[in-house]
N, C-alpha and C. Protein backbone atom coordinates (compact mmCIF):
# COMPACT_ATOMS: atom_id res chain seq x y z
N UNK A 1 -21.04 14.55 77.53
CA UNK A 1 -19.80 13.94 77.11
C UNK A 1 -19.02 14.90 76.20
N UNK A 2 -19.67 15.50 75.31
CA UNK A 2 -18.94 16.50 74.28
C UNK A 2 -18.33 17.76 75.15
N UNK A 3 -19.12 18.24 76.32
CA UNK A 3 -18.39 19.18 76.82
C UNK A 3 -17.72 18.42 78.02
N UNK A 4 -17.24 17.59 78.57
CA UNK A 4 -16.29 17.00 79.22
C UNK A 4 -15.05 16.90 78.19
N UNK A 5 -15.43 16.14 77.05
CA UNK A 5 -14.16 16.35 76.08
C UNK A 5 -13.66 17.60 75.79
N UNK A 6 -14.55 18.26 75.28
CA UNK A 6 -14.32 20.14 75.20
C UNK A 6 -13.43 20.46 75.47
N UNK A 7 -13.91 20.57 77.33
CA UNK A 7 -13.06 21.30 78.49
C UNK A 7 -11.50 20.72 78.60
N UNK A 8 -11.44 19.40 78.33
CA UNK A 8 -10.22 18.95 78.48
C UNK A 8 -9.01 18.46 76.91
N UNK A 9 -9.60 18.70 76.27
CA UNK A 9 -8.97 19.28 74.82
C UNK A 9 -8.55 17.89 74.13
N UNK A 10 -10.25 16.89 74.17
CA UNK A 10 -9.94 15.68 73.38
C UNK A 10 -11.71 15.39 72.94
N UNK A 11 -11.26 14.52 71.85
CA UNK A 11 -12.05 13.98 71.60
C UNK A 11 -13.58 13.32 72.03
N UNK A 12 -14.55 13.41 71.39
CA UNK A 12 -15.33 12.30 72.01
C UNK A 12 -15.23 11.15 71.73
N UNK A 13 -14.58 10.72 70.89
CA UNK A 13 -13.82 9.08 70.13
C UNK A 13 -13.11 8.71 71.44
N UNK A 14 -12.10 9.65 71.57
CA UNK A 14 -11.26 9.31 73.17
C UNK A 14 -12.34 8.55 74.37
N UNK A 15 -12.96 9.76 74.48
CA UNK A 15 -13.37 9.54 75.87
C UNK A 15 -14.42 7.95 75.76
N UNK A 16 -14.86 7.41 74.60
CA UNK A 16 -15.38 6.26 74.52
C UNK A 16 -14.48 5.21 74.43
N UNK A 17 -13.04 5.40 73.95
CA UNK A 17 -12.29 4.39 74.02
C UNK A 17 -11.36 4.39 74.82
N UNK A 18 -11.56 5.38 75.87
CA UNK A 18 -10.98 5.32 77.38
C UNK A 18 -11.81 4.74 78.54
N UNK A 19 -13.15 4.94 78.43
CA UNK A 19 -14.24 4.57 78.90
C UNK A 19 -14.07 2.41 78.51
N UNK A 20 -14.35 2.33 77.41
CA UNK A 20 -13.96 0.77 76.90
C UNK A 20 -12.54 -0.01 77.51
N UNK A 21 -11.60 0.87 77.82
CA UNK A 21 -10.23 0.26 78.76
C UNK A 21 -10.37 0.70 80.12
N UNK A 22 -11.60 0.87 80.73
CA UNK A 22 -11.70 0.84 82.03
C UNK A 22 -10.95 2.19 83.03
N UNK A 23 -10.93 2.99 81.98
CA UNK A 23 -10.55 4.47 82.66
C UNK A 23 -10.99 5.22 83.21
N UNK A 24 -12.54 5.21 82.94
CA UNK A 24 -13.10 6.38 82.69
C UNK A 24 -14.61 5.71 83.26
N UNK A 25 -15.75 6.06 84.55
CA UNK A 25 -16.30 5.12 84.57
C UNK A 25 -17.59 6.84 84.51
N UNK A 26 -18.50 7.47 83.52
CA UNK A 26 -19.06 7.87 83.93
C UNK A 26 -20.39 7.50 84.09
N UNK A 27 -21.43 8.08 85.07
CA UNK A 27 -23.01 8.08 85.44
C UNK A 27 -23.65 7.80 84.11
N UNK A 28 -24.79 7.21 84.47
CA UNK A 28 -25.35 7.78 83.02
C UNK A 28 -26.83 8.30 83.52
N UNK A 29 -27.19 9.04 82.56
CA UNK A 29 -28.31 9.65 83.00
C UNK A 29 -29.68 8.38 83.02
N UNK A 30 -31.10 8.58 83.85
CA UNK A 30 -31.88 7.50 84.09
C UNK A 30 -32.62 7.11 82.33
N UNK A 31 -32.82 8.58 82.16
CA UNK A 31 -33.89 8.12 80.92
C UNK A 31 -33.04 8.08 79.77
N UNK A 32 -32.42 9.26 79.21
CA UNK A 32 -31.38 9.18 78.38
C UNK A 32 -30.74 8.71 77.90
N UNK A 33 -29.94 8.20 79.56
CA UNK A 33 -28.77 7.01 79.07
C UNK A 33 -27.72 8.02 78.58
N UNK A 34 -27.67 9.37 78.89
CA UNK A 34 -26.28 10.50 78.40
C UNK A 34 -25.09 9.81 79.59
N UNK A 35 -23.99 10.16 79.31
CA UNK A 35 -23.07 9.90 79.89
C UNK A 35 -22.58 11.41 80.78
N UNK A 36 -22.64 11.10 81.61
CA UNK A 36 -22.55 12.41 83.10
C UNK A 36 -20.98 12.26 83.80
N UNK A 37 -20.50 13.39 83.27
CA UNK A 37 -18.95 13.55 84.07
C UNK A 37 -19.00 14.11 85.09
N UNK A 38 -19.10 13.76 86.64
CA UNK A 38 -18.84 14.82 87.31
C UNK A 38 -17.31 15.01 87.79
N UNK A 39 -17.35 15.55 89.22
CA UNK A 39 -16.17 16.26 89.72
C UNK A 39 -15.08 15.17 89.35
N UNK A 40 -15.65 13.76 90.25
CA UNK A 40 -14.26 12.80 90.16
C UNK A 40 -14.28 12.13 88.94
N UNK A 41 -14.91 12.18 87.91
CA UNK A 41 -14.84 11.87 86.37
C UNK A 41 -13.95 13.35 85.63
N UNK A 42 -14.34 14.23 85.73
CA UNK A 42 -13.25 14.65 85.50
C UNK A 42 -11.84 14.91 85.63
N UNK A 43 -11.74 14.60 87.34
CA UNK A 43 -10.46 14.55 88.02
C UNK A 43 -10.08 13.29 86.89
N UNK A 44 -10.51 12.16 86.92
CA UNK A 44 -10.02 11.38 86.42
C UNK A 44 -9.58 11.37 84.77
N UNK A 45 -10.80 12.09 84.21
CA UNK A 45 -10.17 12.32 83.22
C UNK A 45 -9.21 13.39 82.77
N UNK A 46 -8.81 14.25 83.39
CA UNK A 46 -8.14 15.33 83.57
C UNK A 46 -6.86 14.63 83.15
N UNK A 47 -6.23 13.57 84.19
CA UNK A 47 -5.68 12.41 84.76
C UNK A 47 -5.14 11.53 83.17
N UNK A 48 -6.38 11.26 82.80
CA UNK A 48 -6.09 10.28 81.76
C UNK A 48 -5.57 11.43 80.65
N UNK A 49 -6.52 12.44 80.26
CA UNK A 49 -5.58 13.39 78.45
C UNK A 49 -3.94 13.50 79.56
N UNK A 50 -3.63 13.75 80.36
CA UNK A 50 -2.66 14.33 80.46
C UNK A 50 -1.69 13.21 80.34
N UNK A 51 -1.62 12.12 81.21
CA UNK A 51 -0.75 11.06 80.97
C UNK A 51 -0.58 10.60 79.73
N UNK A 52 -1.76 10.36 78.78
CA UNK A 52 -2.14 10.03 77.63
C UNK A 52 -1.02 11.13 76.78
N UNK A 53 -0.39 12.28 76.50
CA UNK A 53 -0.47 13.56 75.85
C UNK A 53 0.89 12.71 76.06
N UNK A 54 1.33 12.64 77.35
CA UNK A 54 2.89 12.27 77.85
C UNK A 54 3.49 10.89 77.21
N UNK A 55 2.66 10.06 76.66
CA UNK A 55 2.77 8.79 76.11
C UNK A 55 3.15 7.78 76.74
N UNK A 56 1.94 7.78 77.89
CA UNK A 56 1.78 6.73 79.33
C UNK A 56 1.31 5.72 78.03
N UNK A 57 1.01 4.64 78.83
CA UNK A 57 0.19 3.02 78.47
C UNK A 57 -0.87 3.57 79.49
N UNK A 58 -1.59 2.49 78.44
CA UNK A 58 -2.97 2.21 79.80
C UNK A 58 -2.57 1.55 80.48
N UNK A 59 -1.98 0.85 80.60
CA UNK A 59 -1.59 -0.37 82.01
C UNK A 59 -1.13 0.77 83.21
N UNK A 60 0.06 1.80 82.66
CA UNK A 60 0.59 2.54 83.82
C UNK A 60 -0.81 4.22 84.45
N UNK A 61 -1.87 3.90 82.95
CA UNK A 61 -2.36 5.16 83.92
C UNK A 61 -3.30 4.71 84.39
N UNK A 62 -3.77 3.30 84.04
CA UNK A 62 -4.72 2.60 85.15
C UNK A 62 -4.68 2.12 86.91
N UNK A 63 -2.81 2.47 86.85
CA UNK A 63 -2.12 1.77 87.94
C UNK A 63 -2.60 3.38 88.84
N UNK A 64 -2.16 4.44 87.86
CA UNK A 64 -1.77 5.70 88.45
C UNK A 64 -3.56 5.97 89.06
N UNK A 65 -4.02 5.70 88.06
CA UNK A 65 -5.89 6.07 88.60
C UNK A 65 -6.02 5.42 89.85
N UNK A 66 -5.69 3.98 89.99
CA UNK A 66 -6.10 3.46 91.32
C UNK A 66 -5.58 4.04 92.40
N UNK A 67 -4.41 4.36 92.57
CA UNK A 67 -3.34 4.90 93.73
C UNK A 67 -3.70 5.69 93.92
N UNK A 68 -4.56 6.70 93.52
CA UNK A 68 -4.98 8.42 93.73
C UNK A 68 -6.64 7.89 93.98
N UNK A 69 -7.24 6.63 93.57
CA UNK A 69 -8.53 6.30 94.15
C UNK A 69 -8.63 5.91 95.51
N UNK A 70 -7.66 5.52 95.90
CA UNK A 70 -7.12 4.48 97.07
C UNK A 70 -6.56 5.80 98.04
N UNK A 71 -6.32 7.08 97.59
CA UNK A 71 -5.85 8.09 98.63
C UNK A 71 -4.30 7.97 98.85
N UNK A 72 -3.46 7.46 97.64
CA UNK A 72 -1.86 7.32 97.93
C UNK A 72 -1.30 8.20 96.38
N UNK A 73 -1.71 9.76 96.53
CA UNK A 73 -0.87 9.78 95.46
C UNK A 73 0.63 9.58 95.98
N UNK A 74 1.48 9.37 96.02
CA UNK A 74 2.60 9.05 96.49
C UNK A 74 2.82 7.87 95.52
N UNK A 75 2.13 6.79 95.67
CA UNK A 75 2.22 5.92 94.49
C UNK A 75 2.33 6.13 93.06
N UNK A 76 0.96 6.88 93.17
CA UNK A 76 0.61 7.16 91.88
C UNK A 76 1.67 8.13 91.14
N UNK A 77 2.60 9.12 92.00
CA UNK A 77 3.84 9.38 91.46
C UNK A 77 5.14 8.88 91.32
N UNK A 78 5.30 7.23 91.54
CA UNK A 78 6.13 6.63 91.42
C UNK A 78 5.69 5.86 90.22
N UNK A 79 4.49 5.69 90.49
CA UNK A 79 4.51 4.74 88.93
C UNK A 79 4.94 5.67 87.74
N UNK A 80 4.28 6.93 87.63
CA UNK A 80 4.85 7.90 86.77
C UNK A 80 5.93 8.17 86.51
N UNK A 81 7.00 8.30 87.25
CA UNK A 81 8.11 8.71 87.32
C UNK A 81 9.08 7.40 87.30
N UNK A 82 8.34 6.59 87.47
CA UNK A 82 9.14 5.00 86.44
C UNK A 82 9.07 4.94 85.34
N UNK A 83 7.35 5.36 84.53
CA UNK A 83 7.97 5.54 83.69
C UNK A 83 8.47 6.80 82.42
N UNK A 84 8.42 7.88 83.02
CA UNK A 84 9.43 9.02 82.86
C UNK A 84 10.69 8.22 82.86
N UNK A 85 11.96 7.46 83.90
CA UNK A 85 13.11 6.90 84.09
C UNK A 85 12.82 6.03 82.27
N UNK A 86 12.28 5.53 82.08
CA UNK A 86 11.62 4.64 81.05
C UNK A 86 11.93 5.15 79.69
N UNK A 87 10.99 6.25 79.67
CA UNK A 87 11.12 7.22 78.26
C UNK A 87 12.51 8.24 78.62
N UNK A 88 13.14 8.41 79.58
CA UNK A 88 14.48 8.93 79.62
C UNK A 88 15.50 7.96 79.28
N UNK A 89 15.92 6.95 79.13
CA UNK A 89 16.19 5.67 78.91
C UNK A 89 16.25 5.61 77.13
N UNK A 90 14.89 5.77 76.99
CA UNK A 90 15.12 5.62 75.25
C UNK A 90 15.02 6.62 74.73
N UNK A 91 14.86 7.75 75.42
CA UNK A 91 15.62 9.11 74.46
C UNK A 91 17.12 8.89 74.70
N UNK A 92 17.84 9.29 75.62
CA UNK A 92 19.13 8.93 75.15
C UNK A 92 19.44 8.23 74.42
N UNK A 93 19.17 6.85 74.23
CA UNK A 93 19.47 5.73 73.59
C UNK A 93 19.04 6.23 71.58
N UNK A 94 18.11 7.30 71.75
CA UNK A 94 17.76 7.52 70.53
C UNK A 94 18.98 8.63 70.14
N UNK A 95 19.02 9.01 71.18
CA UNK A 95 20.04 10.73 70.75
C UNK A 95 21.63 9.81 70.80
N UNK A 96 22.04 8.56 71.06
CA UNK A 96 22.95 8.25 70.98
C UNK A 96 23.38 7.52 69.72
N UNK A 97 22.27 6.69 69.49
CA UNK A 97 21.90 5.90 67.83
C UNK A 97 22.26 7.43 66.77
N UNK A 98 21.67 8.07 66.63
CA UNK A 98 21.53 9.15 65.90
C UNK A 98 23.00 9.78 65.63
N UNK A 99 23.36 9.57 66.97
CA UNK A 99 25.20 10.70 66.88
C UNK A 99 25.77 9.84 65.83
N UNK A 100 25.56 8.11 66.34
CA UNK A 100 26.33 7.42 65.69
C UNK A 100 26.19 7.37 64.41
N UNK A 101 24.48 7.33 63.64
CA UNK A 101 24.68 7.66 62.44
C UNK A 101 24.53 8.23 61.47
N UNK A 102 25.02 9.84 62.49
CA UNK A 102 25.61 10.67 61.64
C UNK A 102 26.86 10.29 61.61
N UNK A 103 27.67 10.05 62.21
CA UNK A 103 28.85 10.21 62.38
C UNK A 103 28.84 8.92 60.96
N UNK A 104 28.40 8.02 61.04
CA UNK A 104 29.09 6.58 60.05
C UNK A 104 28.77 7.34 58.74
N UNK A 105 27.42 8.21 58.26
CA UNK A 105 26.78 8.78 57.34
C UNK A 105 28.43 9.36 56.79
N UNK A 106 28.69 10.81 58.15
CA UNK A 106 29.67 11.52 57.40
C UNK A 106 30.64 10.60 56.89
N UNK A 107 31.61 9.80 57.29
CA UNK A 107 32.60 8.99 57.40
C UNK A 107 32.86 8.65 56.16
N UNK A 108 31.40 7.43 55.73
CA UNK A 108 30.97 6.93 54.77
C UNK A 108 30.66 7.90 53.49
N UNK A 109 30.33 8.87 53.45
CA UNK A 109 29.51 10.13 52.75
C UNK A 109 31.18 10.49 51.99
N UNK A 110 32.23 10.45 52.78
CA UNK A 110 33.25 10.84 52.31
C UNK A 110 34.40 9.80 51.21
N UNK A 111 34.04 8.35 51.49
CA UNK A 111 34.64 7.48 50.97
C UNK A 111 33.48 7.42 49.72
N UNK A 112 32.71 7.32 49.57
CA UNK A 112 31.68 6.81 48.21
C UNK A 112 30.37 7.15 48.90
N UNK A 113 29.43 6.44 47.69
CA UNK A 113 28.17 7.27 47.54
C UNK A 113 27.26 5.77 48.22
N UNK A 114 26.33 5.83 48.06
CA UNK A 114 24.99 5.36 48.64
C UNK A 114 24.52 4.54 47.45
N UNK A 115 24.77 5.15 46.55
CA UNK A 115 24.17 4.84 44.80
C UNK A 115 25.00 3.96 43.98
N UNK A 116 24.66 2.67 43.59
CA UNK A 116 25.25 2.25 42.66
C UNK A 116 25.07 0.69 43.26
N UNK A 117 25.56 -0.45 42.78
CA UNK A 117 25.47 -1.72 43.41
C UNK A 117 24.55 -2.27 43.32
């Protein structure tokens, strides 16, 4: 588990509380009981830091895991790219809030102060 996290540049806290929201399903070893990443555990988790980094939900990278389990990435890049449309949506909306208050700041900044009242 520590070098599955390693390789993919997270945590082992992560990978147990990605594992707990149904992300992440790895082997475990017979006697041990270690947790075993292979090829498609890592694909998957590969999958999860990266969406995760992008500031997916679990709801949308659980959607995106199934669609690429199921053999449709095609899906699995629409759900993404909804919500990319999503977080493009409220960045503008942030870069538009912001123009505005600077703009009321200056306006205001010029008639009186902030201080007093």
């Amino acid at each position: 588990m520590g070098e599955a996290a390693r390789q993919v540049g997270v945590r082992v806290s992560a990978l147990h509380f990605w594992e707990q929201q149904g992300l992440l399903h790895p082997l475990r070893e017979q006697y041990s009981r270690y947790r075993l990443y292979d090829e498609q555990q890592m694909r998957r988790l590969r999958v999860v830091a990266l969406l995760r980094d992008a500031g997916y939900r679990f709801n949308v990278i659980q959607s995106v895991l199934s669609e690429l389990a199921a053999g449709q990435p095609e899906k699995a890049i629409v759900a993404v790219e909804k919500r990319r449309e999503e977080l493009t949506r409220m960045s503008w909306a942030c870069i538009e809030g912001l123009t505005s208050f600077k703009q009321y700041v200056s306006e205001f900044g010029m008639q009186g102060s902030f201080a007093g009242r």
